[in-house]
Protein backbone atom coordinates (compact mmCIF):
# COMPACT_ATOMS: atom_id res chain seq x y z
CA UNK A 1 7.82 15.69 20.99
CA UNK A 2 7.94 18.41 18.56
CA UNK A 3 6.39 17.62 14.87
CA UNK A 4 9.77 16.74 13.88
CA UNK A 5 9.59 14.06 15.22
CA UNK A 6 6.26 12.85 13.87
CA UNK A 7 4.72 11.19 11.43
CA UNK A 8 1.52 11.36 9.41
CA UNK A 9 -0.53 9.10 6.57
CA UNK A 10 -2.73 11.59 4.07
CA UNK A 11 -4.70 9.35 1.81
CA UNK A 12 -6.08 11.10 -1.30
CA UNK A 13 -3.29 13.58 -1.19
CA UNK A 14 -2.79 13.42 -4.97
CA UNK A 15 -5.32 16.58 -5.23
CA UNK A 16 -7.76 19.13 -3.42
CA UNK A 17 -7.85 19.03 0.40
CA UNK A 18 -5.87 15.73 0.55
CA UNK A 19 -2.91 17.41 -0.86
CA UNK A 20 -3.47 20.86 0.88
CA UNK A 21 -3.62 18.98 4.21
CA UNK A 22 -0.74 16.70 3.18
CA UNK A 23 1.54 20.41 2.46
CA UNK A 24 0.66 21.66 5.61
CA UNK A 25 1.78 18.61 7.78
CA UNK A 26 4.96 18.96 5.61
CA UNK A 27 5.81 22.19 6.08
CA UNK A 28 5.01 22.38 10.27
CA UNK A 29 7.65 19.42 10.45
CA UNK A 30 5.95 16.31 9.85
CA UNK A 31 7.08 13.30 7.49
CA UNK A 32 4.12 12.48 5.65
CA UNK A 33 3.29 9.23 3.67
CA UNK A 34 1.22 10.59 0.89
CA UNK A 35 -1.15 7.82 -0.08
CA UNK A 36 -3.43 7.83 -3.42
CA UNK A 37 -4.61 5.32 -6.05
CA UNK A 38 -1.99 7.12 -9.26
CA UNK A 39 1.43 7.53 -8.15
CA UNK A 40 2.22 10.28 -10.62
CA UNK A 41 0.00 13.21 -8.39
CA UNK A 42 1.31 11.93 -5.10
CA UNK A 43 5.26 12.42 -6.48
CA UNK A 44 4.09 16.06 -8.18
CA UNK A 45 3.25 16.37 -4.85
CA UNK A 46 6.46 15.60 -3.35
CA UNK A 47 8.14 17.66 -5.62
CA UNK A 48 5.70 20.69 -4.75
CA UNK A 49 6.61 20.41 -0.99
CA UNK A 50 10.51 21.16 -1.36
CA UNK A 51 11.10 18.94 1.72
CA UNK A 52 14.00 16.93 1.71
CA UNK A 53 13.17 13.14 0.03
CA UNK A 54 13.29 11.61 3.23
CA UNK A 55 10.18 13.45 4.49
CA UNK A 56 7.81 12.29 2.03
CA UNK A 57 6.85 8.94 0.61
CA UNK A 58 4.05 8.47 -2.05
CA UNK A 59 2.91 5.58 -2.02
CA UNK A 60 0.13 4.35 -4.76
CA UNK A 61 -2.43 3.05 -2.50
CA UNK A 62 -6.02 1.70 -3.14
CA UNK A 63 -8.57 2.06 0.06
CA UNK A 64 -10.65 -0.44 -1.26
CA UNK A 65 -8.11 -2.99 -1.17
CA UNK A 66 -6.78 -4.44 2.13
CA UNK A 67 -3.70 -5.47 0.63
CA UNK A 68 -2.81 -2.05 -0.63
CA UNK A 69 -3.86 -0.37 2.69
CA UNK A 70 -2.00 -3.28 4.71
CA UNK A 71 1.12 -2.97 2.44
CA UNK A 72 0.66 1.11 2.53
CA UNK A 73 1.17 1.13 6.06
CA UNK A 74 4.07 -1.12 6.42
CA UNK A 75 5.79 0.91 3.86
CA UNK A 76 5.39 3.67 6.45
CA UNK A 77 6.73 1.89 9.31
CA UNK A 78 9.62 0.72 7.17
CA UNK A 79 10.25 4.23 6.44
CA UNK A 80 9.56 6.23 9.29
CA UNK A 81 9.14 3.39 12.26
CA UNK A 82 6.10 5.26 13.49
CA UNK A 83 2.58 7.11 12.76
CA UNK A 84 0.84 9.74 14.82
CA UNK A 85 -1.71 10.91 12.47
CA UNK A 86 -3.90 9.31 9.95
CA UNK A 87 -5.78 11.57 7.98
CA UNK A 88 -8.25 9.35 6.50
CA UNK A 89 -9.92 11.66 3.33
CA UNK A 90 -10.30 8.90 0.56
CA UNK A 91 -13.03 6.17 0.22
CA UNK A 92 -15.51 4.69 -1.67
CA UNK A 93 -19.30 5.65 -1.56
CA UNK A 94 -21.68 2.92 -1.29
CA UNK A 95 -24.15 2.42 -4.58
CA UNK A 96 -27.42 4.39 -4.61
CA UNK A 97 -30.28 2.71 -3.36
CA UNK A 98 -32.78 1.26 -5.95
């Protein structure tokens, strides 16, 4: 399998190493879902990559919601009907100790 064929999930790829990792994947070959709570970053982007449409699907996503996640991934399999690689780079932090 060459990374043609596969596919990867970047959460938080709407900005810093989220997005740089998301570019990467798309330009050695991969189809990426790019995953982030505002949709607007994850299509800019899309756009940014020059890949072909069918590569790349943003998808608004929120990590602390297992609905979003849930429906995040079957939007993936829809598109792609697979996932090699998640690159898991958005969360929440927990609140500060009293």
């Amino acid at each position: 399998m060459n990374t043609q064929d596969k596919v990867a999930i970047v959460t938080g790829a709407g900005s810093g190493i989220g997005k740089a990792v998301a570019l990467a994947l798309l330009r050695a070959g991969y189809r990426v879902t790019l995953a982030g709570r505002r949709l607007a970053p994850l299509e800019e982007v899309a756009a940014q990559s020059g890949v072909a449409a069918d590569r790349v699907l943003p998808v608004s996503t929120d990590v602390t919601d297992q609905h979003s996640v849930q429906a995040m991934f079957a939007r993936t399999w829809d598109s792609f009907g697979r996932l090699d690689l998640l690159f898991n780079n958005a969360g929440m932090s927990s609140p500060k100790a009293p």
